[in-house]
Each structure stands twice: as C-alpha cells, then as structure tokens.
PDB file of N, CA and C in Angstrom:
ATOM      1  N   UNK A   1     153.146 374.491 116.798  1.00  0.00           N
ATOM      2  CA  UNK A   1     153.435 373.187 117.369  1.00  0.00           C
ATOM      3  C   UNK A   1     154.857 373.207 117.909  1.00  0.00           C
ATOM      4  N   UNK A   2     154.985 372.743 119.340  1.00  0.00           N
ATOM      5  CA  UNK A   2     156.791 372.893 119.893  1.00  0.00           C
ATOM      6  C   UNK A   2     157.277 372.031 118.882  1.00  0.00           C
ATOM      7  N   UNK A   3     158.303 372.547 118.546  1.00  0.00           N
ATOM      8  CA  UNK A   3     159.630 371.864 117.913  1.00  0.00           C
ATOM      9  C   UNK A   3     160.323 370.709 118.753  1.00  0.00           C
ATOM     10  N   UNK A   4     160.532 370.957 120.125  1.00  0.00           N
ATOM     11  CA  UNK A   4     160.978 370.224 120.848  1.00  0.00           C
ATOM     12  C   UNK A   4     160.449 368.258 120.909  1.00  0.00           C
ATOM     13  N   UNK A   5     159.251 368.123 120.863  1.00  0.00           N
ATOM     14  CA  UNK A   5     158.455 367.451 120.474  1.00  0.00           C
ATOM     15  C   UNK A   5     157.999 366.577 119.280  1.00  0.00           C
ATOM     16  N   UNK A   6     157.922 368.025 118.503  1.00  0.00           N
ATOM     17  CA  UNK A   6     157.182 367.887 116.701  1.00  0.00           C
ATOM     18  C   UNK A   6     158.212 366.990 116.092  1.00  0.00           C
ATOM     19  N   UNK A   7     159.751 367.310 116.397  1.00  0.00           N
ATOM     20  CA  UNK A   7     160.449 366.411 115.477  1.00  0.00           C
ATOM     21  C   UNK A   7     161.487 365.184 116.303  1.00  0.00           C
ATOM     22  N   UNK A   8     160.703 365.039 117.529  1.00  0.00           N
ATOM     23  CA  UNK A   8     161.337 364.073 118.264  1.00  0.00           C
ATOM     24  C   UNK A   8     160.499 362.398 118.166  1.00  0.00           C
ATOM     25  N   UNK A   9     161.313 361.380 118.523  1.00  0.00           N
ATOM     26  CA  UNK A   9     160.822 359.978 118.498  1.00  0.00           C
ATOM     27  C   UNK A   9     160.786 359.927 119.694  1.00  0.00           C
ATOM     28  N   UNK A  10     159.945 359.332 120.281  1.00  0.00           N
ATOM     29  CA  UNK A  10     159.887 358.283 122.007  1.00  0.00           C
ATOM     30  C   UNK A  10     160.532 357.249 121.470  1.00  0.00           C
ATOM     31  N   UNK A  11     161.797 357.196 122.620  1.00  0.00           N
ATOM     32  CA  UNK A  11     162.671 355.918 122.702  1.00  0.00           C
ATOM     33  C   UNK A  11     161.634 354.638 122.790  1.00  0.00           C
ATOM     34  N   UNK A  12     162.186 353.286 121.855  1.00  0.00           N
ATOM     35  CA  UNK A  12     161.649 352.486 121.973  1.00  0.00           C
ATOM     36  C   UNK A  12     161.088 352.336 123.643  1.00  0.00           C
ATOM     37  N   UNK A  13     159.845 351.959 123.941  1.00  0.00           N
ATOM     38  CA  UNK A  13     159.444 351.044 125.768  1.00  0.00           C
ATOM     39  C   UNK A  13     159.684 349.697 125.330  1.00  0.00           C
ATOM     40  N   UNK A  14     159.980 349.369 126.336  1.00  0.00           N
ATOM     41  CA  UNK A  14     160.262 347.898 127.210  1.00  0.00           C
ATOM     42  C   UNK A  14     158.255 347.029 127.034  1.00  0.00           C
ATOM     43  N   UNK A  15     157.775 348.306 127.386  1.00  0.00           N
ATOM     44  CA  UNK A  15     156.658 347.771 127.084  1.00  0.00           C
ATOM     45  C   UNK A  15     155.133 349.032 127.119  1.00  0.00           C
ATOM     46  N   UNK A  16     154.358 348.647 126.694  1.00  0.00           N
ATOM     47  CA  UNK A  16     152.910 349.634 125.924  1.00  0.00           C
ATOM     48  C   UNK A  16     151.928 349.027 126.499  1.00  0.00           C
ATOM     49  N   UNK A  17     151.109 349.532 126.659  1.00  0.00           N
ATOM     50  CA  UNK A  17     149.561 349.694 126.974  1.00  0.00           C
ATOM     51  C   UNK A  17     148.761 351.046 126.266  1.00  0.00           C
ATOM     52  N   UNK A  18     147.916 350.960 125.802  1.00  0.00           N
ATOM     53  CA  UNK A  18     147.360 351.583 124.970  1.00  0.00           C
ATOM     54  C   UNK A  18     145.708 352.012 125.627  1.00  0.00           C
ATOM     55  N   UNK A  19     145.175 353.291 126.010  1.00  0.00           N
ATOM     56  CA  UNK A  19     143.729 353.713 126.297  1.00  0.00           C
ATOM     57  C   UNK A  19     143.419 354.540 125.311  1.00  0.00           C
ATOM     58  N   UNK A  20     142.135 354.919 125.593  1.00  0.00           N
ATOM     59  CA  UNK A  20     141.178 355.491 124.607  1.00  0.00           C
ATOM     60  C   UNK A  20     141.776 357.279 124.629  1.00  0.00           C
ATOM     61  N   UNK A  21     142.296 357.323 125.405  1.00  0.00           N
ATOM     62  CA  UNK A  21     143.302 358.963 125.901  1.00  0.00           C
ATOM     63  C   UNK A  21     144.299 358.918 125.619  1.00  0.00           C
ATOM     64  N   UNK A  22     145.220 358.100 126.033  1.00  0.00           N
ATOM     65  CA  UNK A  22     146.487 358.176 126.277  1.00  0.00           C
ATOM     66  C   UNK A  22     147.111 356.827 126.542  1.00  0.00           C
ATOM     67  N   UNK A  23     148.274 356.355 126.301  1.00  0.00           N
ATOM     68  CA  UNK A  23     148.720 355.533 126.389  1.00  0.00           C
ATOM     69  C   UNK A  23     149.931 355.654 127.536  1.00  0.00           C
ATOM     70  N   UNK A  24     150.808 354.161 127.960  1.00  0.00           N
ATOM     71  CA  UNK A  24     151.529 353.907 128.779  1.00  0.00           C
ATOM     72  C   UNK A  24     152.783 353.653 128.283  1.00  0.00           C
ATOM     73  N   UNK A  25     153.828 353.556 128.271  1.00  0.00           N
ATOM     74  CA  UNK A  25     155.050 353.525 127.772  1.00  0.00           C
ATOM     75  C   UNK A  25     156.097 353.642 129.138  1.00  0.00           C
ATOM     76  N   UNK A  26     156.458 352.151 129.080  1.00  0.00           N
ATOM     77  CA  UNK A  26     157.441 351.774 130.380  1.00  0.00           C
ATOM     78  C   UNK A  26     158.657 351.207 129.282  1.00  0.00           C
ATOM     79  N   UNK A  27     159.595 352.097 130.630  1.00  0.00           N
ATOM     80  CA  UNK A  27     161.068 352.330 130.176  1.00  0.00           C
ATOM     81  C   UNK A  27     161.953 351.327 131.384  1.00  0.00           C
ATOM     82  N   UNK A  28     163.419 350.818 131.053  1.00  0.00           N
ATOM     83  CA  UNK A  28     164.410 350.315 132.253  1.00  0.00           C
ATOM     84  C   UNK A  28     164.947 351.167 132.854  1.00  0.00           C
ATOM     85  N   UNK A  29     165.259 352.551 132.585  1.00  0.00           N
ATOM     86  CA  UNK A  29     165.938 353.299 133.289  1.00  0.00           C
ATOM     87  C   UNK A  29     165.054 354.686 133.567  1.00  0.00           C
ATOM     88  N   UNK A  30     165.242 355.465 134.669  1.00  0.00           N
ATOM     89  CA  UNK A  30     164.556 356.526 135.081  1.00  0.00           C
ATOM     90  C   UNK A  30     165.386 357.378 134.334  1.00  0.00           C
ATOM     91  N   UNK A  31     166.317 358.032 133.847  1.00  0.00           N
ATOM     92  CA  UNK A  31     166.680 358.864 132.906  1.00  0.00           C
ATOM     93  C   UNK A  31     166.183 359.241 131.370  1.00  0.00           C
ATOM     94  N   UNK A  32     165.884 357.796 131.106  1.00  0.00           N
ATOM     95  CA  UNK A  32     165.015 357.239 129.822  1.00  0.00           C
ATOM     96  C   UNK A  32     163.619 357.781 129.702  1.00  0.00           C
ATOM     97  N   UNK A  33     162.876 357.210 131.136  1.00  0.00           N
ATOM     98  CA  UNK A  33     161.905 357.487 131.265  1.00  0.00           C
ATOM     99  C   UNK A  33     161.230 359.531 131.497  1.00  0.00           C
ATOM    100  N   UNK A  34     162.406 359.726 132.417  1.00  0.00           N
ATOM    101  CA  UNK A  34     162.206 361.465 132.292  1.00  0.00           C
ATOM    102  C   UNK A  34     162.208 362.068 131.375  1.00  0.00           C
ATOM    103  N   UNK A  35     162.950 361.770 130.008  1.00  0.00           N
ATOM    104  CA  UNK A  35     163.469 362.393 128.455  1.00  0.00           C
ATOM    105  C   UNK A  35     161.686 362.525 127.863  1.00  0.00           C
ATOM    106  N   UNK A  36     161.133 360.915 128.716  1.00  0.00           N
ATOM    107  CA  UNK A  36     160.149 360.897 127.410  1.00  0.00           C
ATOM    108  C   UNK A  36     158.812 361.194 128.270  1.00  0.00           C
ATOM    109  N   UNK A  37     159.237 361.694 129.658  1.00  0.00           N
ATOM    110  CA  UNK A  37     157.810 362.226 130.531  1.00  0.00           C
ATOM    111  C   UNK A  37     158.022 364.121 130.012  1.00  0.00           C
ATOM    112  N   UNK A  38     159.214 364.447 129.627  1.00  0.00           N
ATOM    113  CA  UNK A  38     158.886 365.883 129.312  1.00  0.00           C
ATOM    114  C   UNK A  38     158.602 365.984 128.515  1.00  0.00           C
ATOM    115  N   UNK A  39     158.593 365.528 127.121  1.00  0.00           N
ATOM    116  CA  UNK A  39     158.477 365.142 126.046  1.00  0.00           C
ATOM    117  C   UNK A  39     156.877 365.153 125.554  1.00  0.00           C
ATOM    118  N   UNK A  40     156.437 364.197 126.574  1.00  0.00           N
ATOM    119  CA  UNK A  40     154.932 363.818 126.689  1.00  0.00           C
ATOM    120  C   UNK A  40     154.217 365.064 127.391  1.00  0.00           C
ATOM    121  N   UNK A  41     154.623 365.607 128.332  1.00  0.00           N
ATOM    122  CA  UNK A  41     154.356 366.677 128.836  1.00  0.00           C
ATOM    123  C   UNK A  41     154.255 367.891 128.617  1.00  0.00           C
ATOM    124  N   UNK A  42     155.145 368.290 127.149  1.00  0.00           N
ATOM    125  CA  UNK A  42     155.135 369.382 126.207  1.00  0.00           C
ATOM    126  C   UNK A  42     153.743 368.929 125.181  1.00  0.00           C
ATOM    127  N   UNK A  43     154.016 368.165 124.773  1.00  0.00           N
ATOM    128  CA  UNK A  43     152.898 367.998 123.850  1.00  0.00           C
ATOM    129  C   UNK A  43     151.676 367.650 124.426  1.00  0.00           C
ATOM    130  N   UNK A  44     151.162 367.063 125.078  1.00  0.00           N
ATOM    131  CA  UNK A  44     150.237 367.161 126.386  1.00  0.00           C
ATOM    132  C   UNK A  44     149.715 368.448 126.405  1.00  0.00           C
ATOM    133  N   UNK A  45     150.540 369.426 126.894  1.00  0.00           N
ATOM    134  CA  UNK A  45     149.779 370.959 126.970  1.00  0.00           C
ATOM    135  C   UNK A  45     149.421 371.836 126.064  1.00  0.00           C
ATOM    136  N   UNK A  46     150.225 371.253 124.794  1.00  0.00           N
ATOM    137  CA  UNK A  46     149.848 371.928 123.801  1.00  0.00           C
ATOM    138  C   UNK A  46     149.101 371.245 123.025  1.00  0.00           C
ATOM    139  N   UNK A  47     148.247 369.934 123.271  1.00  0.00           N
ATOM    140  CA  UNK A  47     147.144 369.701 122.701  1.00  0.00           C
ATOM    141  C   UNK A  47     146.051 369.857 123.549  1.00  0.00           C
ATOM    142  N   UNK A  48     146.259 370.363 124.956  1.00  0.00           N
ATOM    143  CA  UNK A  48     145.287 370.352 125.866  1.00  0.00           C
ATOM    144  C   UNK A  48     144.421 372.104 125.610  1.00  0.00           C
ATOM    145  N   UNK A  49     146.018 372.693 125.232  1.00  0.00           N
ATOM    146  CA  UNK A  49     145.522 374.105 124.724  1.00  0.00           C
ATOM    147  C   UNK A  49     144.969 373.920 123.328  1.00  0.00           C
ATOM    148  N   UNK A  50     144.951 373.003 122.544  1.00  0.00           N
ATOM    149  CA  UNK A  50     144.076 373.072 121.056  1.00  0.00           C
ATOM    150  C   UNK A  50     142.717 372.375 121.461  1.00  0.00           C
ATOM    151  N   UNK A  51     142.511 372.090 122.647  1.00  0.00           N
ATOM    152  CA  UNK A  51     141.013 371.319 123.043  1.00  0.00           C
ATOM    153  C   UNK A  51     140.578 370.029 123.594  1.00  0.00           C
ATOM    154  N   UNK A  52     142.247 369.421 123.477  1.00  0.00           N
ATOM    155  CA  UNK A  52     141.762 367.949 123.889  1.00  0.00           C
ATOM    156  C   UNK A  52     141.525 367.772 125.432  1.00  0.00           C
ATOM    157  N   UNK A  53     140.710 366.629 125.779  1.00  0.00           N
ATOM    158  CA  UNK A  53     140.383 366.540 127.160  1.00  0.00           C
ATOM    159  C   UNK A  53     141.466 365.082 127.181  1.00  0.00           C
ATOM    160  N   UNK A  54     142.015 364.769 128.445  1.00  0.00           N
ATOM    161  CA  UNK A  54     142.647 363.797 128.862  1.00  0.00           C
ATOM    162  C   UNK A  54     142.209 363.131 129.878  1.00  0.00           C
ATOM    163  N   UNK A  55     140.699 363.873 129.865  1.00  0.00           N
ATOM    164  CA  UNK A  55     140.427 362.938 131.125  1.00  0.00           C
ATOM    165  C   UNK A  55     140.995 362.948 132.550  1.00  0.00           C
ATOM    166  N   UNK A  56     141.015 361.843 133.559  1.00  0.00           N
ATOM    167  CA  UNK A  56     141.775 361.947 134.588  1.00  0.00           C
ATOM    168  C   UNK A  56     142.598 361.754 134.427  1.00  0.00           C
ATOM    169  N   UNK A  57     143.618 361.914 133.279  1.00  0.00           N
ATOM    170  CA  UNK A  57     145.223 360.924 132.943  1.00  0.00           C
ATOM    171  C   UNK A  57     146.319 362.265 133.071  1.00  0.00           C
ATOM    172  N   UNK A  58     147.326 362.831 133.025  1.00  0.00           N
ATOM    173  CA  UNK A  58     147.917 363.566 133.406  1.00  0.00           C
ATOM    174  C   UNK A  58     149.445 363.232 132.099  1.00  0.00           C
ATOM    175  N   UNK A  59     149.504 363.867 130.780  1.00  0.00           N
ATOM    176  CA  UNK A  59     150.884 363.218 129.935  1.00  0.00           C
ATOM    177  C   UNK A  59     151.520 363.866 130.867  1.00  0.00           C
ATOM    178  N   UNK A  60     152.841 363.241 130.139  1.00  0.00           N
ATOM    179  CA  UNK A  60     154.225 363.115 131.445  1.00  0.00           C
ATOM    180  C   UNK A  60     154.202 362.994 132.540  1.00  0.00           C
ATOM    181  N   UNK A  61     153.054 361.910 133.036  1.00  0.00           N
ATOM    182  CA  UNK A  61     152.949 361.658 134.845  1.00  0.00           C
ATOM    183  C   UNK A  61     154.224 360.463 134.815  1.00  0.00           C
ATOM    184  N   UNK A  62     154.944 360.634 135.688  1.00  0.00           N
ATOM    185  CA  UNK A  62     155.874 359.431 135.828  1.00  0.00           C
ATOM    186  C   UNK A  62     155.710 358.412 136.414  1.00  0.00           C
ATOM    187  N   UNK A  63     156.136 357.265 136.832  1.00  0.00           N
ATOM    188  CA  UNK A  63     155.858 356.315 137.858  1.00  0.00           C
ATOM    189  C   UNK A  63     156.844 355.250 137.920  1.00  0.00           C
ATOM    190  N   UNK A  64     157.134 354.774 138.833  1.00  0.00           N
ATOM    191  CA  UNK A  64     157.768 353.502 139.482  1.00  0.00           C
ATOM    192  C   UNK A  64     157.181 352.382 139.500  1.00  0.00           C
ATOM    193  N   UNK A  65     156.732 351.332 138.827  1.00  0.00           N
ATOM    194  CA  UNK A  65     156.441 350.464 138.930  1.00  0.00           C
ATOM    195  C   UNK A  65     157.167 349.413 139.751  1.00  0.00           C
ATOM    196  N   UNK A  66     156.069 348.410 140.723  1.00  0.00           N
ATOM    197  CA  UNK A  66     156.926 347.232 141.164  1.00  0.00           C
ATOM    198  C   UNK A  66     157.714 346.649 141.026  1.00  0.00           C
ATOM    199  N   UNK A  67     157.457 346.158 139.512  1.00  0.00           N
ATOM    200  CA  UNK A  67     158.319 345.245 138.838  1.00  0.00           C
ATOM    201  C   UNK A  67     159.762 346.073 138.058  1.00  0.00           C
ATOM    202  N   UNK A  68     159.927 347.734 138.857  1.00  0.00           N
ATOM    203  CA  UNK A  68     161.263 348.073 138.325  1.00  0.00           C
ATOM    204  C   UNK A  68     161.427 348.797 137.115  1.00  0.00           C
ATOM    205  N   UNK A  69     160.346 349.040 136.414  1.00  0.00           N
ATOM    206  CA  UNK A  69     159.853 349.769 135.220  1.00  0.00           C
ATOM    207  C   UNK A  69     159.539 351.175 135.815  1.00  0.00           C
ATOM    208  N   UNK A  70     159.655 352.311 134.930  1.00  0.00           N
ATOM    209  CA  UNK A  70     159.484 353.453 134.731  1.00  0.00           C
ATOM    210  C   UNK A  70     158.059 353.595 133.847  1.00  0.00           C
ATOM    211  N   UNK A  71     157.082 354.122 133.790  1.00  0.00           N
ATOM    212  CA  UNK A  71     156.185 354.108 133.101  1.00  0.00           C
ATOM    213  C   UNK A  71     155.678 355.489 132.980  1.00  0.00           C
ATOM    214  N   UNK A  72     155.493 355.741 131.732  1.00  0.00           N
ATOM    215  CA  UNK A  72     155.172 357.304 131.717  1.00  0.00           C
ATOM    216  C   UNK A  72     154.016 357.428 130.897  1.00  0.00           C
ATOM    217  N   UNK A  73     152.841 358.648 131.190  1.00  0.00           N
ATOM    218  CA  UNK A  73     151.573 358.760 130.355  1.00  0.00           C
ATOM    219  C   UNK A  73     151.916 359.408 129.187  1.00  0.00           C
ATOM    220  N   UNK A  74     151.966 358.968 128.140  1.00  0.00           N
ATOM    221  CA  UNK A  74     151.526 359.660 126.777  1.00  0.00           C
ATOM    222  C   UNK A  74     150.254 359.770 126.108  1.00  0.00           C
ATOM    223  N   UNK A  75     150.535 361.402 125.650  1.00  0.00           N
ATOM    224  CA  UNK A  75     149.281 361.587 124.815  1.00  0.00           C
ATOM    225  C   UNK A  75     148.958 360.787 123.868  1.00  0.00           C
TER     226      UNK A  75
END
C-alpha cells in the first residue's frame, strides 16, 4: 500500500457529494485541490491494480467548478 497516501488525511472540503464509486470533494483553492487530486490518484491506481472498477469516474480528475470551487474525484 503507498505510504504516500496510507498515512495521509484529505484536507477538510468546503463541500462532499458522495456515489456508489467514488466520491466528490470540493476545495477554495486550486493548490488545495491538486495536493488532494494526487493523493486520490495514487490510491486510485493502486486499488484499481487490487481489482476495483471505478466505473466511468477517473480518482484525481480535477475540475473547476462555476461557482469557483475546485472539485476533485475520490476513491
């Protein structure tokens, strides 16, 4: 299991949404939000390599939201 990951917290989000895959986690700042799209993105591949399917969802996809939010996919 990465270390990088295994013993890290996701900074509190601004705000959550929750799916049956993966969840959403929007941040105020894009620096914030990158820490916790690589983050998501390490562990992402290394549960994708133990078998999990994610579906069409992509961890550590980033995004810009309208309303000024950063929103990133977590596993």
């Amino acid at each position: 299991m990465p270390a990088k990951w295994y013993h890290a917290t996701y900074p509190k989000p601004v705000r959550t949404e929750y799916g049956c895959k993966v969840s959403w986690y929007s941040y105020r700042t894009r620096d914030e939000a990158q820490f916790v799209a690589e983050l998501a993105h390490e562990q992402g591949q290394w549960l994708e390599d133990a078998g999990f399917d994610f579906g069409y969802m992509t961890p550590g996809e980033l995004k810009q939201e309208d309303n000024g939010l950063w929103t990133v996919v977590i596993p």
